[in-house]
C-alpha atoms as a PDB file:
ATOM      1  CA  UNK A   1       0.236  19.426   2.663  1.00  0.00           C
ATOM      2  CA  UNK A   2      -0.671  16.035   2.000  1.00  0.00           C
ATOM      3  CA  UNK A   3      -1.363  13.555   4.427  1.00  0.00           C
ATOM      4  CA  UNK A   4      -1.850   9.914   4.461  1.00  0.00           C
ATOM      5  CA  UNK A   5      -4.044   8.130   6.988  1.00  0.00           C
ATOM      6  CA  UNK A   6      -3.497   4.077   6.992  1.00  0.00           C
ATOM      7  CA  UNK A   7      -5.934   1.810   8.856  1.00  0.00           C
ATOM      8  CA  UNK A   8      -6.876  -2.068   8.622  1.00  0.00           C
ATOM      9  CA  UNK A   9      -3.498  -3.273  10.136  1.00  0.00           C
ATOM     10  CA  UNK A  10      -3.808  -6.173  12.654  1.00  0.00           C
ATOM     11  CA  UNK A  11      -3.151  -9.715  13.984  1.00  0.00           C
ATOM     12  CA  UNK A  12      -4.507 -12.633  12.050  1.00  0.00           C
ATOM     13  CA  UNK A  13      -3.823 -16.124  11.699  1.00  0.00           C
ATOM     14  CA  UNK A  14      -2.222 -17.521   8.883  1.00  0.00           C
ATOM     15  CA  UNK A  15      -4.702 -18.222   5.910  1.00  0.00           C
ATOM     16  CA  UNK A  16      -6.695 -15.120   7.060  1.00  0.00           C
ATOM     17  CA  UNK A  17      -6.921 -11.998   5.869  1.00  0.00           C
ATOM     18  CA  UNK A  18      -7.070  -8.194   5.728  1.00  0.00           C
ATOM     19  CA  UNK A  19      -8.140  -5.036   3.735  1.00  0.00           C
ATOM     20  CA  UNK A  20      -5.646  -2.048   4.712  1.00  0.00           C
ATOM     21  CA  UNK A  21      -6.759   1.468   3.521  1.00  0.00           C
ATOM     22  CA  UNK A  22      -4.933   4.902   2.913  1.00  0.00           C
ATOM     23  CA  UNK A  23      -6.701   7.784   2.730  1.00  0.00           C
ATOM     24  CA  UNK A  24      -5.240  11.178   1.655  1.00  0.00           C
ATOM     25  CA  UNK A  25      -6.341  14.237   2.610  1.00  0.00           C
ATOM     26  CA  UNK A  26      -5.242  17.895   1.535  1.00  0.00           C
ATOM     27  CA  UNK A  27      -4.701  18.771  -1.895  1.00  0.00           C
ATOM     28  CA  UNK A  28      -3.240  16.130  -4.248  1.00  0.00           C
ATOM     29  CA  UNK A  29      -1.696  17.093  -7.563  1.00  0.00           C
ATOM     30  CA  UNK A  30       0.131  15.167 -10.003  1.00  0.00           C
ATOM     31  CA  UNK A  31      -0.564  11.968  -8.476  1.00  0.00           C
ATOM     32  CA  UNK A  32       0.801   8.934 -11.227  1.00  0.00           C
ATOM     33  CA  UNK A  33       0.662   6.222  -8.707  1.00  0.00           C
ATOM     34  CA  UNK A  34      -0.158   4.996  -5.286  1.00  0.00           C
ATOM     35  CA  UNK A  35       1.403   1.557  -3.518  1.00  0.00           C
ATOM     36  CA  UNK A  36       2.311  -0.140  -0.776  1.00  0.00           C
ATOM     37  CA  UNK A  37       5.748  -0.975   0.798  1.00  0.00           C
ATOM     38  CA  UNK A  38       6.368  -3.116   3.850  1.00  0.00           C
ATOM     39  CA  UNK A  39       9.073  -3.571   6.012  1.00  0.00           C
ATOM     40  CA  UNK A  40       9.921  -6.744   8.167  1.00  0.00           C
ATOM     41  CA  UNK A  41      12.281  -6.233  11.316  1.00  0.00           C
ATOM     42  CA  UNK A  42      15.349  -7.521   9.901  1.00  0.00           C
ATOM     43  CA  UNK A  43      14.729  -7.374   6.495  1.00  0.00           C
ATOM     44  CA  UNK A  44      14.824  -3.831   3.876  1.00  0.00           C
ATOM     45  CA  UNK A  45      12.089  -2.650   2.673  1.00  0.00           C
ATOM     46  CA  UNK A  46       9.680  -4.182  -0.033  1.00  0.00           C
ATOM     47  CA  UNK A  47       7.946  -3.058  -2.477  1.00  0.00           C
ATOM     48  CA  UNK A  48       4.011  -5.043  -2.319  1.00  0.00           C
ATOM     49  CA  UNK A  49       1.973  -3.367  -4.792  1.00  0.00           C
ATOM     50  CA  UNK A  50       1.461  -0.260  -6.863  1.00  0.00           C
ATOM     51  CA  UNK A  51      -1.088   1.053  -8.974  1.00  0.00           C
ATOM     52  CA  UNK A  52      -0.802   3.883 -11.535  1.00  0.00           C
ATOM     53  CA  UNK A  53      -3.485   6.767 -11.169  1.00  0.00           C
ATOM     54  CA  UNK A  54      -4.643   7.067 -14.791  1.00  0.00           C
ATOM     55  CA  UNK A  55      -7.853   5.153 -15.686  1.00  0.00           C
ATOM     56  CA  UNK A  56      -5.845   1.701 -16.477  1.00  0.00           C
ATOM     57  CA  UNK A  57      -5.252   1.177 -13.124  1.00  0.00           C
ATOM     58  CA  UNK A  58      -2.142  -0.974 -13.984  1.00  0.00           C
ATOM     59  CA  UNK A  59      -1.044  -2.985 -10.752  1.00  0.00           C
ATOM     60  CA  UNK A  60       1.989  -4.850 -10.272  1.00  0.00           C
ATOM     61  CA  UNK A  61       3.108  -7.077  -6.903  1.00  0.00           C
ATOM     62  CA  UNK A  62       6.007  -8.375  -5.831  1.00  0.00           C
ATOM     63  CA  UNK A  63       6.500 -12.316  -6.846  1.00  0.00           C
ATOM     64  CA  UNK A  64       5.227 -13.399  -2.892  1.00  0.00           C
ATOM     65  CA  UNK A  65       1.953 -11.913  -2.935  1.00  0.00           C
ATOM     66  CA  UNK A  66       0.657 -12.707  -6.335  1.00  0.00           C
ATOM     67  CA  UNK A  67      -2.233 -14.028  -6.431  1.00  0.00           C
ATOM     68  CA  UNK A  68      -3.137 -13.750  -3.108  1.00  0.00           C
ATOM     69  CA  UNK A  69      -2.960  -9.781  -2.551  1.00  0.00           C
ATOM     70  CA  UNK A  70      -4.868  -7.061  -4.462  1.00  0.00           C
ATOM     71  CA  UNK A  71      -4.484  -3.380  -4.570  1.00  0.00           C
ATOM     72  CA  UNK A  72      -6.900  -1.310  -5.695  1.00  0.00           C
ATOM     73  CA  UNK A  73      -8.473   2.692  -5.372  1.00  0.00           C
ATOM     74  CA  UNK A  74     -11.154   4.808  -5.175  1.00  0.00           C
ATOM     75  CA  UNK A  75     -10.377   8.200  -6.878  1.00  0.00           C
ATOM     76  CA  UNK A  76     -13.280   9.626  -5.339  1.00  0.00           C
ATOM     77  CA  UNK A  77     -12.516   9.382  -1.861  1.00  0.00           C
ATOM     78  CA  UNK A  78      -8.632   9.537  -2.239  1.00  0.00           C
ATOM     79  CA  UNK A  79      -8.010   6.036  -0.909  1.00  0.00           C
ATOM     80  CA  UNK A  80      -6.093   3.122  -2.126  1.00  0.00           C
ATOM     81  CA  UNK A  81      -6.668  -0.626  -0.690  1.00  0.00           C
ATOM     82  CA  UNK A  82      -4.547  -3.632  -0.127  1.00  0.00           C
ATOM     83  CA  UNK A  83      -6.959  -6.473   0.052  1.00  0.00           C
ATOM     84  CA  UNK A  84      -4.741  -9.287   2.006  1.00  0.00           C
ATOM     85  CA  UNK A  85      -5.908 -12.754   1.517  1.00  0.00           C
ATOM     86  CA  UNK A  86      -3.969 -16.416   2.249  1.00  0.00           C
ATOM     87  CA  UNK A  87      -1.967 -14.786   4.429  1.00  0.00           C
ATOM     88  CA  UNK A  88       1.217 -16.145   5.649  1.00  0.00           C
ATOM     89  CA  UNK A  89       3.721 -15.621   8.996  1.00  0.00           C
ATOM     90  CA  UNK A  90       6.615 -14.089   6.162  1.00  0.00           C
ATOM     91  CA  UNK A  91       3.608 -11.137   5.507  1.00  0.00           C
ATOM     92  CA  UNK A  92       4.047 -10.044   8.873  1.00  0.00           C
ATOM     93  CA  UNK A  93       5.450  -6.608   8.406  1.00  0.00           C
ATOM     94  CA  UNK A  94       4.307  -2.848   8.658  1.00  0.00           C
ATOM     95  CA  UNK A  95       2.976  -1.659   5.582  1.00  0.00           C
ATOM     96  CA  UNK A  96       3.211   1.884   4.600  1.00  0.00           C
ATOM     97  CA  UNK A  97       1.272   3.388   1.859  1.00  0.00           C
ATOM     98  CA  UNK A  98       2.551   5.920  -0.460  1.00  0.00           C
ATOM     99  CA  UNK A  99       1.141   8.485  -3.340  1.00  0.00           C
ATOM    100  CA  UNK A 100       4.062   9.200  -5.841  1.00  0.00           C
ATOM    101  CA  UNK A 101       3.975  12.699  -7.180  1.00  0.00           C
ATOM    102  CA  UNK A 102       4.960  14.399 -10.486  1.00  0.00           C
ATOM    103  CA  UNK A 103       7.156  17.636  -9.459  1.00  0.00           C
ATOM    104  CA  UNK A 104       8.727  18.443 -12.618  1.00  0.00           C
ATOM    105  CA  UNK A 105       9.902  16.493 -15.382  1.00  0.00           C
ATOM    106  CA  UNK A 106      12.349  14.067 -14.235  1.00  0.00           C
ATOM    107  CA  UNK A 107      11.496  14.359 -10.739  1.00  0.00           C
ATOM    108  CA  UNK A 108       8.767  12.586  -8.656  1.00  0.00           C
ATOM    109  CA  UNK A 109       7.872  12.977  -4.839  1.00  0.00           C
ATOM    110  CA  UNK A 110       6.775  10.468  -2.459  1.00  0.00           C
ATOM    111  CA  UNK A 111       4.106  10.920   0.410  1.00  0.00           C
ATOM    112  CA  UNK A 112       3.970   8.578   2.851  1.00  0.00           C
ATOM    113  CA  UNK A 113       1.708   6.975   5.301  1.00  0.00           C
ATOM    114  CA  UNK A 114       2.352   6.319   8.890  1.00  0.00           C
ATOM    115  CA  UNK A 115       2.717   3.007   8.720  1.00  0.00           C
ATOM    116  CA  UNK A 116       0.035   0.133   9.848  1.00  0.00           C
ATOM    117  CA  UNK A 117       1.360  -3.457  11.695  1.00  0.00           C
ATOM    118  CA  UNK A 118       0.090  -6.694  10.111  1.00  0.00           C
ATOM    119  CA  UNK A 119       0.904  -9.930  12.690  1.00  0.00           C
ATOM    120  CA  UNK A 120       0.495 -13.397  10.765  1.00  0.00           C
ATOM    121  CA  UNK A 121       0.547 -15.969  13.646  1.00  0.00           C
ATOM    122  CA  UNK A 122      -0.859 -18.717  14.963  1.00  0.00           C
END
């Protein structure tokens, strides 16, 4: 079992900013990527950031936060950060982390974490 811990979430006002973290603990196989999602009330959920788990470390972000957020990881301590800078009310969301799996070929599983609220207001 694989478990995701997030942490990092908050309020801050706009222009400020955060560093979330997900750790994962239990056994992790087949890992190719790690990234964040968020989710606005109101709105489906986004796609922020995502980072492949080879030694690239290729990163892509949504159009909105580029240039402003940055995701990166630490292999050794199974953890993957969202550095959150300039932020802005429309960031307000929860952010969930996730670790995509390789299962077989043709077939990738998701873990998830719980979920950490991020308040952008004055």
């Amino acid at each position: 079992q694989v478990q995701l811990v997030e942490s990092g979430g908050g309020l801050v006002q706009p222009g400020g900013s955060l560093r979330l973290s997900c750790a994962a603990s239990g056994s992790i196989f087949r890992i190719v990527g790690m990234g964040w999602y968020r989710q606005a009330p109101g709105k489906q959920r986004e796609l922020v950031a995502a980072i492949t788990s080879g030694s690239g470390g290729v990163t892509n972000y949504t159009d909105s936060v580029k240039g402003r957020f940055t995701i990166s990881r630490d292999n050794a301590k199974n953890t993957v950060y969202l550095q959150m800078n300039s932020l802005k009310p429309e960031d307000t969301a929860v952010y969930y982390c996730y670790w995509k799996a390789a299962v077989i070929a043709g077939m990738r599983r998701d873990y998830w974490g719980q979920g950490t609220q991020v308040t952008v207001s004055s």
